[in-house]
Protein backbone atom coordinates (compact mmCIF):
# COMPACT_ATOMS: atom_id res chain seq x y z
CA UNK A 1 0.00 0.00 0.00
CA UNK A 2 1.98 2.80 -0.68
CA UNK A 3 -1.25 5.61 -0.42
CA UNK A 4 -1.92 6.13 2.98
CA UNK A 5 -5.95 5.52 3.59
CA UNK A 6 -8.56 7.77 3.30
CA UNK A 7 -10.61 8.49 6.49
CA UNK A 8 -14.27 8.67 6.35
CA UNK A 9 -15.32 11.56 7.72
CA UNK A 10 -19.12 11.18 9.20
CA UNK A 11 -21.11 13.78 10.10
CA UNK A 12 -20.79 14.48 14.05
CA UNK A 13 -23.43 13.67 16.09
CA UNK A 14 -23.56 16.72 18.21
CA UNK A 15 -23.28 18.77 14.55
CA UNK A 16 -26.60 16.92 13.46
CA UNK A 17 -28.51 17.61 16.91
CA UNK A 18 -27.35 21.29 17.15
CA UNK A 19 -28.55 21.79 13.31
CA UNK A 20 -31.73 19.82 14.21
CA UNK A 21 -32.03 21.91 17.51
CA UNK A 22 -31.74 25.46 15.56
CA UNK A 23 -34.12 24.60 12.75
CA UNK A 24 -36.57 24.21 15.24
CA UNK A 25 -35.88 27.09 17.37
CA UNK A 26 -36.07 28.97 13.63
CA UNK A 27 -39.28 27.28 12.98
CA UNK A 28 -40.24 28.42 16.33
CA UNK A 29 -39.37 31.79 16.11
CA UNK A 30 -40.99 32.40 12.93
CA UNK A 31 -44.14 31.06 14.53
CA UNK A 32 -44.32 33.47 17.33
CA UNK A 33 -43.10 35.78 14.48
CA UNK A 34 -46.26 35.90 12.56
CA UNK A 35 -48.29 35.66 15.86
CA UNK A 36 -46.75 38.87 16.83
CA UNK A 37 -47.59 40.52 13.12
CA UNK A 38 -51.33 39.25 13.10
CA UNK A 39 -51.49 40.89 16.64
CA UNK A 40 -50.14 44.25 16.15
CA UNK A 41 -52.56 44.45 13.12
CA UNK A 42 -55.54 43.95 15.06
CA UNK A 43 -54.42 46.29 17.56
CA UNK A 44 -53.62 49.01 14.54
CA UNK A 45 -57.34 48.31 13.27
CA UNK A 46 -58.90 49.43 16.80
CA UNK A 47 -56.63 52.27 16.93
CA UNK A 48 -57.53 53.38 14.10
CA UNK A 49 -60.93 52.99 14.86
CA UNK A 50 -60.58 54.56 18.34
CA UNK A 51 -58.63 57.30 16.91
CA UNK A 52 -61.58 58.15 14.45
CA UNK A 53 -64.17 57.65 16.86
CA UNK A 54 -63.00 60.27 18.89
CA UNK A 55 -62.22 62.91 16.43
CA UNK A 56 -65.11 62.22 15.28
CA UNK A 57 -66.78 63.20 18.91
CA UNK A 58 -64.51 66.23 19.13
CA UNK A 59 -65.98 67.63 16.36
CA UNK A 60 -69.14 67.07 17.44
CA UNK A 61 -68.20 68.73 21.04
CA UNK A 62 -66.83 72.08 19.21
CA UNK A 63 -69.63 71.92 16.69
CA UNK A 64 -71.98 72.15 19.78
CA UNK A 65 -69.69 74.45 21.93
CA UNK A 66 -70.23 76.78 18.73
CA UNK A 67 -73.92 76.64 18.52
CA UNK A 68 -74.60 77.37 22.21
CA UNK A 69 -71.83 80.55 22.23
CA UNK A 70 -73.67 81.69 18.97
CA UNK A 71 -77.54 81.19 20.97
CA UNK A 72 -75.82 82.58 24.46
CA UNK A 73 -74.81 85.84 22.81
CA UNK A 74 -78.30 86.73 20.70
C-alpha cells in the first residue's frame, strides 16, 4: 500500500442535533413571528378605529360648543 488511507469523515453527532435543535428554534421563532404581526394588526385596526371615533366626537363637542356661544350671545 503505498497511499496512505482515506478516512471517512461522518457527520458528528452533536453537529446533526445542534442543526436539528436550531431549525426548530427557527421554525419556532418564525411562529411566534407571525403571531406577533397578526397581533399588532388587530391592535392598529382598533386604533384606528378609536382614533376616528373620537375625532369624530370632538368635532361634534366644538360643533356644539359653537352653537350654544352663537344662541348665548343673541
Amino acid at each position: 500500500m503505498s497511499t496512505p488511507r482515506r478516512r471517512l469523515i461522518r457527520p458528528n453527532v452533536l453537529t446533526l442535533l445542534a442543526n436539528e435543535s436550531r431549525r426548530r428554534r427557527v421554525q419556532n421563532l418564525r411562529v411566534k413571528l407571525d403571531r406577533t404581526r397578526m397581533a399588532v394588526e388587530r391592535w392598529r385596526r382598533r386604533l384606528k378605529r378609536a382614533f376616528r371615533t373620537i375625532v369624530r366626537h370632538e368635532r361634534t363637542t366644538v360643533r356644539l360648543e359653537r352653537q350654544l356661544a352663537k344662541l348665548e350671545e343673541a
